[in-house]
N, C-alpha and C. Protein backbone atom coordinates (compact mmCIF):
# COMPACT_ATOMS: atom_id res chain seq x y z
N UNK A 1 31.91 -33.61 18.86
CA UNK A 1 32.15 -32.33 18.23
C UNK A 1 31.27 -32.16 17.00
N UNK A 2 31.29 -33.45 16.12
CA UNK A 2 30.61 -33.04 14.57
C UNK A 2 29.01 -33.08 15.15
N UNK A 3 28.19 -33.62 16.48
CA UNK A 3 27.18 -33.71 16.73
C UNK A 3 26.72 -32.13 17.39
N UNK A 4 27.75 -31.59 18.47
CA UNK A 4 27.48 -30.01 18.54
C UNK A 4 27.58 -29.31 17.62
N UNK A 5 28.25 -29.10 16.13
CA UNK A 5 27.73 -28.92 14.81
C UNK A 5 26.78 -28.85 14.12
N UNK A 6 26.49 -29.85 14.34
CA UNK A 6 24.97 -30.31 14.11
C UNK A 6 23.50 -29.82 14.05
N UNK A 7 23.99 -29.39 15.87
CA UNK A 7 22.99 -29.00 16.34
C UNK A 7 22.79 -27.45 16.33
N UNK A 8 24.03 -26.87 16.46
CA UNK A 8 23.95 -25.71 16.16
C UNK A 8 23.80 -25.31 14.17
N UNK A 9 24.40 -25.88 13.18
CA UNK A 9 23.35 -25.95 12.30
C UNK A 9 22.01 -25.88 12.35
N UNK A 10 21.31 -26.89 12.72
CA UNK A 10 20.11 -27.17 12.62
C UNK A 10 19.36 -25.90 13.15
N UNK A 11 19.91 -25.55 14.68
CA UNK A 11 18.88 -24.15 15.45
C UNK A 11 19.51 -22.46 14.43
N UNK A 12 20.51 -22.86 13.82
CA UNK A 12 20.39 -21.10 12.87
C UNK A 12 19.78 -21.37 11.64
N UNK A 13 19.04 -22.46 10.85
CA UNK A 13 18.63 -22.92 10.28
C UNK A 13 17.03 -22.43 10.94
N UNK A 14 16.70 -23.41 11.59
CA UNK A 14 15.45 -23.10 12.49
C UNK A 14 15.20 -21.75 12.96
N UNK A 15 15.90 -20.62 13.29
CA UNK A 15 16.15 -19.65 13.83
C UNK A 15 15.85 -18.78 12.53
N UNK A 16 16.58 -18.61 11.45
CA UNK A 16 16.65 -18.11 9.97
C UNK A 16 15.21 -18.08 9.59
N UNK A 17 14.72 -19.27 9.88
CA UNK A 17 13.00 -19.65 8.48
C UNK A 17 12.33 -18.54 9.47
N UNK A 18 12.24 -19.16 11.41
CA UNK A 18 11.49 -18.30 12.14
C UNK A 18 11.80 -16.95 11.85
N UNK A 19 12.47 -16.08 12.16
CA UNK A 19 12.92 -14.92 11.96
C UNK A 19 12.62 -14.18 10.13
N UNK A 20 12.26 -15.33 9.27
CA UNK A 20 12.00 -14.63 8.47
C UNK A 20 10.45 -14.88 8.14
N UNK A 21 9.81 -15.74 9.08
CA UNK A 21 8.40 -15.49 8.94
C UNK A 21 8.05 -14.57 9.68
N UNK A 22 8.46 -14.09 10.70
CA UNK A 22 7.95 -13.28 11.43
C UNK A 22 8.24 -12.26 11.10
N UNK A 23 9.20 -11.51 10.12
CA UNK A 23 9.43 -10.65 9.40
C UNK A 23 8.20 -10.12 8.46
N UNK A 24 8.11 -11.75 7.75
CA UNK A 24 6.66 -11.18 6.54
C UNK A 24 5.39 -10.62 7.03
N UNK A 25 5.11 -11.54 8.61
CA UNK A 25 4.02 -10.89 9.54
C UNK A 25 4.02 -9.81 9.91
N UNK A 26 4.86 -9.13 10.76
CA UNK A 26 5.47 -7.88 11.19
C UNK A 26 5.66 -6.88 10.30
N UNK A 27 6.00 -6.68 8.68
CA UNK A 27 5.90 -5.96 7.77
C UNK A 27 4.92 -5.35 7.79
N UNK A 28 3.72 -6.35 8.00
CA UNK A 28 1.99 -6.02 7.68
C UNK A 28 1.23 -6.32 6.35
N UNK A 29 2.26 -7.25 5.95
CA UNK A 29 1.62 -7.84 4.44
C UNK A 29 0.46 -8.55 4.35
N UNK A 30 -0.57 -8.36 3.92
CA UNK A 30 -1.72 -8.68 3.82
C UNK A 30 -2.19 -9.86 2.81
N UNK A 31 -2.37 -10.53 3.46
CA UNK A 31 -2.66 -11.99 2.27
C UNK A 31 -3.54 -11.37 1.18
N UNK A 32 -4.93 -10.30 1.28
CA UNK A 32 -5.26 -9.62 0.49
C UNK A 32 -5.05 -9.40 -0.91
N UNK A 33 -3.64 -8.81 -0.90
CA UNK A 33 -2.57 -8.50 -1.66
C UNK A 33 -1.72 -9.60 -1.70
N UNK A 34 -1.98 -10.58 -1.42
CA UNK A 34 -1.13 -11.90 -2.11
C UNK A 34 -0.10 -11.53 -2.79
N UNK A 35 0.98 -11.17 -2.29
CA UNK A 35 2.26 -10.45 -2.95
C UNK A 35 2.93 -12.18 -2.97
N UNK A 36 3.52 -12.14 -4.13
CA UNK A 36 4.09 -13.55 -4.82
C UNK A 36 5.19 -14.20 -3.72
N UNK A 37 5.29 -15.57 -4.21
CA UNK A 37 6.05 -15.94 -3.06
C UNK A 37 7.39 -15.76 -3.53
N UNK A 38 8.71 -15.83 -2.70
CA UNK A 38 9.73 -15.59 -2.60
C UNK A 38 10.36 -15.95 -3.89
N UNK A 39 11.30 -15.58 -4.56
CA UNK A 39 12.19 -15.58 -6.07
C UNK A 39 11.14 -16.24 -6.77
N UNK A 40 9.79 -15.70 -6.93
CA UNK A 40 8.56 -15.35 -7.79
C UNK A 40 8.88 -14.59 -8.92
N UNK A 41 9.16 -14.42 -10.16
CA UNK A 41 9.39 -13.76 -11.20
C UNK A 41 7.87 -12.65 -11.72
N UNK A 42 7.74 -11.66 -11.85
CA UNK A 42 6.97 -11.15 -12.63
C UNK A 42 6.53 -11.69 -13.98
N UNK A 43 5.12 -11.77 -14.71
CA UNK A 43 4.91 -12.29 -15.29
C UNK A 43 4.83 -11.14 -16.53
N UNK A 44 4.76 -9.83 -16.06
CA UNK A 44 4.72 -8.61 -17.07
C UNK A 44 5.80 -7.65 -16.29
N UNK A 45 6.62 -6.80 -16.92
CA UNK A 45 6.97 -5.75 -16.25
C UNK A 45 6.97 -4.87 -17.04
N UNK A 46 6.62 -3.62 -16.70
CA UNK A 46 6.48 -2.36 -17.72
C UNK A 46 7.55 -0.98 -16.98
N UNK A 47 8.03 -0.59 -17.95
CA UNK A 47 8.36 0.96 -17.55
C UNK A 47 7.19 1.82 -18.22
N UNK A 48 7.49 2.92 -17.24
CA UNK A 48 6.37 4.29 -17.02
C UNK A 48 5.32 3.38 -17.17
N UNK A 49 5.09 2.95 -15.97
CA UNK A 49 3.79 2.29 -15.70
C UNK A 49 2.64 3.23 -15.47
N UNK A 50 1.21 2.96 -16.57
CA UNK A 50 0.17 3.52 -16.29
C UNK A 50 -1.39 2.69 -16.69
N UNK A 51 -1.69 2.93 -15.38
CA UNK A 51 -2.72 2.15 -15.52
C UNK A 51 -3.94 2.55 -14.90
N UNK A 52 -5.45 2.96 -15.46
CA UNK A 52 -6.88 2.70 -15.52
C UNK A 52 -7.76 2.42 -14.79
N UNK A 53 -8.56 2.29 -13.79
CA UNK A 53 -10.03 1.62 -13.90
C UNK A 53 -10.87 2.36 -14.00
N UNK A 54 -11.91 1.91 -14.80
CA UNK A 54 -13.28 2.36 -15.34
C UNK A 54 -14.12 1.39 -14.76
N UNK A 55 -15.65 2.44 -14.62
CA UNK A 55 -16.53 1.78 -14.25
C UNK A 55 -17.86 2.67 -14.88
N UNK A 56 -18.98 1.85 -15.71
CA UNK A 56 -19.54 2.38 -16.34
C UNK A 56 -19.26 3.98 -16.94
N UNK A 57 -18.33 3.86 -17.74
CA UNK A 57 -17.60 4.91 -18.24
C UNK A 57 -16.91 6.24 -17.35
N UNK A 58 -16.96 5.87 -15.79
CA UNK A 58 -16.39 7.13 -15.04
C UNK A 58 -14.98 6.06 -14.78
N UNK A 59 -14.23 6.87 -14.38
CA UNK A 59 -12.70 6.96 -14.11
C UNK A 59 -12.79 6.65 -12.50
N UNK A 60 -12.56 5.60 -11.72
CA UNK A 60 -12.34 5.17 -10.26
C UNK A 60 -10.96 5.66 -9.83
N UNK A 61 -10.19 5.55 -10.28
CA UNK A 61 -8.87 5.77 -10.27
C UNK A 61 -7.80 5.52 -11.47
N UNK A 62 -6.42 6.06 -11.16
CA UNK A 62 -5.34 5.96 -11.75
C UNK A 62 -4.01 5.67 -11.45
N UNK A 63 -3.04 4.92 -11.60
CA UNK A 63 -2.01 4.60 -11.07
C UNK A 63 -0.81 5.05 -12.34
N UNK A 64 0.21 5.78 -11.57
CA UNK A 64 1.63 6.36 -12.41
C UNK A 64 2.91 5.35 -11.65
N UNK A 65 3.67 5.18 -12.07
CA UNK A 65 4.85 4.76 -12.03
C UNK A 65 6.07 4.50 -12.69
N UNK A 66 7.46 4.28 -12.08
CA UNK A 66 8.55 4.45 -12.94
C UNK A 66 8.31 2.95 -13.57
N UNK A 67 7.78 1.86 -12.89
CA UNK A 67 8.33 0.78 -13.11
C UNK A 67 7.09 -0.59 -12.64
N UNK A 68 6.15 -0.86 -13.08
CA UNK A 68 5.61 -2.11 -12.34
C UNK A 68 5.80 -3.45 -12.91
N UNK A 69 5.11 -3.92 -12.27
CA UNK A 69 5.46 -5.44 -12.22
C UNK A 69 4.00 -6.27 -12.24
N UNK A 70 3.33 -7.36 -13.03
CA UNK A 70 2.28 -8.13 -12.73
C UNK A 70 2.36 -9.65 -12.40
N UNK A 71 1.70 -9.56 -11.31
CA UNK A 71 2.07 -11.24 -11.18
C UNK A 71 0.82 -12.25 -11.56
N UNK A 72 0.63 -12.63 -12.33
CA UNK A 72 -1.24 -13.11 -12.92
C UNK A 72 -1.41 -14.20 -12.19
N UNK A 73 -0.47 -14.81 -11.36
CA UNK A 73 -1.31 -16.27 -11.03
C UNK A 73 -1.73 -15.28 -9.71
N UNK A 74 -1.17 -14.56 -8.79
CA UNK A 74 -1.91 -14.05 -7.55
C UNK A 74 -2.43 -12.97 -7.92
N UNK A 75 -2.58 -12.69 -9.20
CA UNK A 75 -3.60 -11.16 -9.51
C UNK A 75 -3.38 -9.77 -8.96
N UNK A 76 -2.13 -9.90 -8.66
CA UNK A 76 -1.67 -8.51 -8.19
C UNK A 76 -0.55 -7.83 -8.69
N UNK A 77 -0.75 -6.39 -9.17
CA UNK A 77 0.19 -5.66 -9.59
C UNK A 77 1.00 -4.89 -8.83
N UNK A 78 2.51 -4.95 -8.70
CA UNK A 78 3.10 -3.77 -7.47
C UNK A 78 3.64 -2.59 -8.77
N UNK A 79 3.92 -1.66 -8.15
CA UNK A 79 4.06 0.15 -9.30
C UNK A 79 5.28 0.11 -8.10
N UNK A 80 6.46 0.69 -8.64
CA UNK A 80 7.43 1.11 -7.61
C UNK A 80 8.42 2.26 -8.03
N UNK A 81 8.72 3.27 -7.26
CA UNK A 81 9.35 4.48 -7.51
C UNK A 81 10.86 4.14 -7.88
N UNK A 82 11.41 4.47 -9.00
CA UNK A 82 12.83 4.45 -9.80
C UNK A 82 13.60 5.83 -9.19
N UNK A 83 12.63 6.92 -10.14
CA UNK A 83 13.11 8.76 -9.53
C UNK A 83 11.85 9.21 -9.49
N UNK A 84 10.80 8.93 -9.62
CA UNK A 84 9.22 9.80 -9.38
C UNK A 84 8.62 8.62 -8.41
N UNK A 85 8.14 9.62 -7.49
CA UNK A 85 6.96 8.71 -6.55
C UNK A 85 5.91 8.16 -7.61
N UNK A 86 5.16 7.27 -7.21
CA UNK A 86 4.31 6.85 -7.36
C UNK A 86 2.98 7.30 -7.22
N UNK A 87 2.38 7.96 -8.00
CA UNK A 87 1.33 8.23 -7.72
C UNK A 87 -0.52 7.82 -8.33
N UNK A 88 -1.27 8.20 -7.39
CA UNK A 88 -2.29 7.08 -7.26
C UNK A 88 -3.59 8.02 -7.17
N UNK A 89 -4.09 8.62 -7.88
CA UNK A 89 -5.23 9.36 -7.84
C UNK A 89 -6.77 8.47 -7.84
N UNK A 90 -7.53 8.74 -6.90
CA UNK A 90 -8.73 8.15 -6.47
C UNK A 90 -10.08 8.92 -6.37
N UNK A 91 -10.85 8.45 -7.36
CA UNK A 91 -11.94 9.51 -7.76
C UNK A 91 -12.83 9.15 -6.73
N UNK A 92 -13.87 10.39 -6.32
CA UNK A 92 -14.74 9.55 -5.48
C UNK A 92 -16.13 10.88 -5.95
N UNK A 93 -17.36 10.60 -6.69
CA UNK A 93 -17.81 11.67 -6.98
C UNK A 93 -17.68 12.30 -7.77
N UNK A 94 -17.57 14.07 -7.46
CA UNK A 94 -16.95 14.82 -8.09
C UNK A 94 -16.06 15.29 -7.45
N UNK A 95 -14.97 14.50 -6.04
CA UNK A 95 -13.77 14.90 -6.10
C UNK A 95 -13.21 13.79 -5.76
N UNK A 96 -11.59 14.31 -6.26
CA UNK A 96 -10.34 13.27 -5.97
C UNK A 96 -10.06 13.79 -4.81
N UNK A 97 -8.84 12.43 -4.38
CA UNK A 97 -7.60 12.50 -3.81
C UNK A 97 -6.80 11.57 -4.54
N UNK A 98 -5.16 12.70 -4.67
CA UNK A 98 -4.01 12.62 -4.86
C UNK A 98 -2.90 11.88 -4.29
N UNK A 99 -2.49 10.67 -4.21
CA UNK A 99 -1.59 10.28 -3.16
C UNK A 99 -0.29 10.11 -4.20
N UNK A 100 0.78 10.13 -3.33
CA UNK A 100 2.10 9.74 -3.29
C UNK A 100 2.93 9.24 -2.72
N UNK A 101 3.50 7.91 -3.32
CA UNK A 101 3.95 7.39 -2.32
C UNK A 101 5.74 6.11 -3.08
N UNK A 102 5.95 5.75 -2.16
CA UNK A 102 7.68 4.80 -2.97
C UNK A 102 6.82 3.83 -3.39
N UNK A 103 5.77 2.97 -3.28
CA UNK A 103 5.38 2.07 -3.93
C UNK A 103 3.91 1.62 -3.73
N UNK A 104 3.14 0.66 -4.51
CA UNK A 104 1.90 0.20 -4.39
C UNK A 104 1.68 -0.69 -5.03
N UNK A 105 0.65 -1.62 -4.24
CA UNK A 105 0.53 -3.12 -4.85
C UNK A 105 -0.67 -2.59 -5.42
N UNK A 106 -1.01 -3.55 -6.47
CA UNK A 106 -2.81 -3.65 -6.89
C UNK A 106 -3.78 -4.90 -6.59
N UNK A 107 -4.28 -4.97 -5.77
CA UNK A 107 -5.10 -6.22 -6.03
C UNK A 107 -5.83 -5.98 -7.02
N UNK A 108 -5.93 -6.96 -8.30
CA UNK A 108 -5.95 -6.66 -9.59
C UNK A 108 -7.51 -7.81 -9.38
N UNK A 109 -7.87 -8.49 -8.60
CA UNK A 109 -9.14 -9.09 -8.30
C UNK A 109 -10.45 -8.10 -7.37
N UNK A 110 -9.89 -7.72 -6.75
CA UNK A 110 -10.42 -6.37 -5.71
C UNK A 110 -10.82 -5.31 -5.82
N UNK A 111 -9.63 -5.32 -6.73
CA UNK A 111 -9.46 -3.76 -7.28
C UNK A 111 -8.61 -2.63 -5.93
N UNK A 112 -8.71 -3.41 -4.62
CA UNK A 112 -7.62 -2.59 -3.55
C UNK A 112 -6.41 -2.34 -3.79
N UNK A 113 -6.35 -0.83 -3.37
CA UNK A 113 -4.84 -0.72 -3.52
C UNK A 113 -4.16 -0.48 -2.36
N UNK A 114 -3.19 -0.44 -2.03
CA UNK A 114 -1.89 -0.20 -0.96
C UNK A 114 -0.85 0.65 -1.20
N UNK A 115 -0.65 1.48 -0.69
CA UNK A 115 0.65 2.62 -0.34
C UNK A 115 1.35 2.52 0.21
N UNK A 116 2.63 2.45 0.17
CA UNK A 116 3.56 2.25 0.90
C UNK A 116 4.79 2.60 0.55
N UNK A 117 5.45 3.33 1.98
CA UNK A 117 6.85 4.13 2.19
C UNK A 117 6.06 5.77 1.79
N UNK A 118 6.51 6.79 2.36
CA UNK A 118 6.38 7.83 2.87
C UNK A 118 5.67 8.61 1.90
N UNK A 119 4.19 8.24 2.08
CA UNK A 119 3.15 8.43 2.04
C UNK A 119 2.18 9.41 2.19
N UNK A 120 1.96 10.00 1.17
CA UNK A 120 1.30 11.93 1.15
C UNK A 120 -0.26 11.57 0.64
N UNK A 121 -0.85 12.00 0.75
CA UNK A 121 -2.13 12.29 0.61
C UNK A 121 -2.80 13.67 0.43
N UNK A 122 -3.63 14.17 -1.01
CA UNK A 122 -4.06 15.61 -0.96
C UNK A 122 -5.55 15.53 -1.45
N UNK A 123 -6.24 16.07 -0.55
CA UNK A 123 -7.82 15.99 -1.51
C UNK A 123 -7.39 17.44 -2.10
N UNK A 124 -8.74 17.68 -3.35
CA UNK A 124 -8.81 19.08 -3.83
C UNK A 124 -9.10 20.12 -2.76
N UNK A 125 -10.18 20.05 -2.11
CA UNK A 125 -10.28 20.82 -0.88
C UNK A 125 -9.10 21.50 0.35
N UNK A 126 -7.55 20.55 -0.51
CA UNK A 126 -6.58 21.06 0.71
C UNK A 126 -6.41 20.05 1.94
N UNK A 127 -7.29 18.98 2.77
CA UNK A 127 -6.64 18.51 2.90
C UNK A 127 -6.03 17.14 2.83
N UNK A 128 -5.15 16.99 4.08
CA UNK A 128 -3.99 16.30 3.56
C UNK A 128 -3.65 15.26 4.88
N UNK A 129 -2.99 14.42 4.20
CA UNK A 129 -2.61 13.63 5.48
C UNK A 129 -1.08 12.70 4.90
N UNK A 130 -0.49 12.50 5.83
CA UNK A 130 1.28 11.49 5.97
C UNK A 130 1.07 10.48 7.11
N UNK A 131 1.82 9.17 6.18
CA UNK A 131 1.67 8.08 6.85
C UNK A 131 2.59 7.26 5.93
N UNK A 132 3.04 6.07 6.68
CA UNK A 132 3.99 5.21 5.31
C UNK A 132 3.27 3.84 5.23
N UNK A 133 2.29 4.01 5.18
CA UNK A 133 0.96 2.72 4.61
C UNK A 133 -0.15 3.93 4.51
N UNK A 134 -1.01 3.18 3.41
CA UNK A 134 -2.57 3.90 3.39
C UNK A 134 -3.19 2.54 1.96
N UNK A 135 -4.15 1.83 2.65
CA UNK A 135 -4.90 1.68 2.24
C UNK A 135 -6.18 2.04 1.74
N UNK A 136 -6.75 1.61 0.18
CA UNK A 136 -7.62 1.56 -0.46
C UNK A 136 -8.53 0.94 -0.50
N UNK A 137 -10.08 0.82 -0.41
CA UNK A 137 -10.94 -0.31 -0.61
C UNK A 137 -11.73 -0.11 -1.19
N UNK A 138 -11.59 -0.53 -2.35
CA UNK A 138 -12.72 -0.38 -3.64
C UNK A 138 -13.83 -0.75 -3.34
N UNK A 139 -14.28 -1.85 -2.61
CA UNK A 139 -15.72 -2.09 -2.70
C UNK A 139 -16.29 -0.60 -1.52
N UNK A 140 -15.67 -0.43 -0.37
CA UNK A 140 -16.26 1.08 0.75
C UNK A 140 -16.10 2.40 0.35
N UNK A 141 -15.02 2.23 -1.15
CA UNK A 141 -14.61 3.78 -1.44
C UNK A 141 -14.05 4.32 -0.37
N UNK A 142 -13.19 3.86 0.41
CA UNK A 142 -12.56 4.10 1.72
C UNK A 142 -11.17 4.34 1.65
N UNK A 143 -10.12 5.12 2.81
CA UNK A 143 -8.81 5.05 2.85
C UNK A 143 -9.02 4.84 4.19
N UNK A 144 -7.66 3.93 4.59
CA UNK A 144 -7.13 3.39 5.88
C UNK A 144 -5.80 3.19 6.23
N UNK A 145 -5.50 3.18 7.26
CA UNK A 145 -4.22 2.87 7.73
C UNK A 145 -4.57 2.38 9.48
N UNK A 146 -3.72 1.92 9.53
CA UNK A 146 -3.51 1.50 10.95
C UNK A 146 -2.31 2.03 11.81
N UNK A 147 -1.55 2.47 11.09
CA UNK A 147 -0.22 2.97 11.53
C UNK A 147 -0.34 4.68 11.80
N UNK A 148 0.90 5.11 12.45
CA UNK A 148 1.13 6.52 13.06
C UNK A 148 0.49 7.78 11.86
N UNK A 149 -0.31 8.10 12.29
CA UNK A 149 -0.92 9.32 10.65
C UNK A 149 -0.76 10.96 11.08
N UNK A 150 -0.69 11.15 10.07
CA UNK A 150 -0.87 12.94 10.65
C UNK A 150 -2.02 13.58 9.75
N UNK A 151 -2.92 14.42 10.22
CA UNK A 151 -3.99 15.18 9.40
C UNK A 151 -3.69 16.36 9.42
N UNK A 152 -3.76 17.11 8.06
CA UNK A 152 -4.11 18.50 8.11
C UNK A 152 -5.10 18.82 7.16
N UNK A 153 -6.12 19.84 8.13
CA UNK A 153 -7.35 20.16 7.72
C UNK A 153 -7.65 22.16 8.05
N UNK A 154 -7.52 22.40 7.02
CA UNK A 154 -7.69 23.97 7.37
C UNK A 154 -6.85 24.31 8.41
N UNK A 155 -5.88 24.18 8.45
CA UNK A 155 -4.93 24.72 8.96
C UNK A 155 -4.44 24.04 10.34
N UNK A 156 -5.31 23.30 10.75
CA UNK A 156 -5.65 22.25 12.04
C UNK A 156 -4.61 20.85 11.97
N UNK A 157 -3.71 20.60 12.76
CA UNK A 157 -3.05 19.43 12.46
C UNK A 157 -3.24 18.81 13.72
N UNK A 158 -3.67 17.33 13.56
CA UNK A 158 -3.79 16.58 14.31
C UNK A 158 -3.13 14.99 13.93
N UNK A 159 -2.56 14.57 14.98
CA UNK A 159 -1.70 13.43 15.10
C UNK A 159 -2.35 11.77 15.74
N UNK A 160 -2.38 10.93 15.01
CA UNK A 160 -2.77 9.60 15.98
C UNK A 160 -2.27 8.66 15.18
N UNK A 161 -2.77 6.62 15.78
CA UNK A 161 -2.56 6.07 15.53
C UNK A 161 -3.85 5.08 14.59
N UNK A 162 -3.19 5.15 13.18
CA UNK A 162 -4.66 4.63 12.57
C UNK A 162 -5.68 5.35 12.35
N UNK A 163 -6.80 5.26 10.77
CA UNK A 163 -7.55 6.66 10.93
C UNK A 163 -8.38 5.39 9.47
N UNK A 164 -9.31 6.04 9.33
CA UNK A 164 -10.25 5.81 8.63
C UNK A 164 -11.05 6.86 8.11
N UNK A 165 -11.22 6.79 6.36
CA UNK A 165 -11.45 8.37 5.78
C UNK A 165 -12.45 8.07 4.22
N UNK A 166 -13.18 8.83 4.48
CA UNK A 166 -13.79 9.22 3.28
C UNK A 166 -12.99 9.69 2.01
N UNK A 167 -13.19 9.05 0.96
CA UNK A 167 -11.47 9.33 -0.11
C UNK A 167 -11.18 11.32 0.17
N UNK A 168 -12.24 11.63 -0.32
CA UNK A 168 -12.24 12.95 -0.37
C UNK A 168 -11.84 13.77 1.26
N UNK A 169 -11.20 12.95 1.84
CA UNK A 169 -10.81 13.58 3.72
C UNK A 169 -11.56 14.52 4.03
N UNK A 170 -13.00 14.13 4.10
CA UNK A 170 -13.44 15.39 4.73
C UNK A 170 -14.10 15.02 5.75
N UNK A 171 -14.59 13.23 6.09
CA UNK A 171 -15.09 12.81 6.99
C UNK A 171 -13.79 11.97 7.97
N UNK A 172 -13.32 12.29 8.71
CA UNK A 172 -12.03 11.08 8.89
C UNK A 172 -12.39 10.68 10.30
N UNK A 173 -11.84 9.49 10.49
CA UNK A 173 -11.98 9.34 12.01
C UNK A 173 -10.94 8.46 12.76
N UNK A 174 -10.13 8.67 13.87
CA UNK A 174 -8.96 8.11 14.18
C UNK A 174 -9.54 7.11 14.74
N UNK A 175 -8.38 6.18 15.28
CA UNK A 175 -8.72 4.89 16.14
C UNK A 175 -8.10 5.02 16.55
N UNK A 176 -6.50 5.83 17.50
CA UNK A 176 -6.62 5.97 18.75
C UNK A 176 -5.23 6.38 18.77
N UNK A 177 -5.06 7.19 20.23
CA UNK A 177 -4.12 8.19 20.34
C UNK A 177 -3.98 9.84 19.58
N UNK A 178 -5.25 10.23 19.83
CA UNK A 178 -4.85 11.29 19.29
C UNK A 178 -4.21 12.52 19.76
């Protein structure tokens, strides 16, 4: 009896770790973003989080939030929505895009950022796109996602899976299902 105990210990044990690695995989967390490991403490936390990058005196972007968090040994900052989305303006040129979103990490080495939970996007030009991920890549000046997106462009809405975009959405291009 105490040995069928045992054993069934041992496999919800075994069962538990599996099920929660395959969780962190399945999320879509990106080693990238080296998000801290488990009961990891923040090493800074700020309310009305706002934060900067410059590059030879132009403005790359800006990040708003109710609330972030820095973690310095993995170099990444997460911004997370309290009662205001999060928002994440991305210069490219002479135009932005506007995003909003429940939260965002910073790779604070990279300079990439990440969006995530229900996820708006506005260039000045109008348009726009929804998704609950959208990646940033500072070194391509790029937005991405891999997940279900929606575009609207002059009045035109189109639906797929995954898309790849010029910050300013005026060049975009899906990767499939449209």
């Amino acid at each position: 009896m105490r040995t069928t105990r045992y054993v069934w210990l041992v496999w919800i044990v075994v069962v538990s770790v599996a099920a929660t690695f395959a969780f962190g995989l399945a999320s879509g967390a990106s080693p990238a973003f080296g998000e801290g490991k488990p009961g990891s403490t923040a090493d800074v936390k700020i309310t009305r989080f706002h934060l900067v990058e410059t590059k030879d005196g132009k403005t790359l972007w800006e990040v708003w939030g109710d609330r972030g968090e820095v973690f310095e040994k993995t170099g990444v900052a997460k911004v997370m929505k309290i009662s205001n989305p999060v928002t994440v303006t991305l210069y490219s040129g002479r135009s932005k895009l506007t995003t909003r979103s429940d939260g965002a990490t910073l790779n604070m080495r990279t300079k990439d950022i990440r969006l995530e939970g229900n996820v708006t996007a506005t260039s000045e030009q109008g348009n726009s796109l929804q998704t609950q991920s959208l990646d940033w890549s500072a070194k391509d000046r790029r937005v991405f996602t891999r997940l279900p997106v929606t575009l609207i462009r002059g009045g035109l809405v189109s639906s797929g899976v995954g898309l790849e975009a010029e910050t300013d959405l005026e060049r975009v291009r899906f990767l499939s299902r449209v």
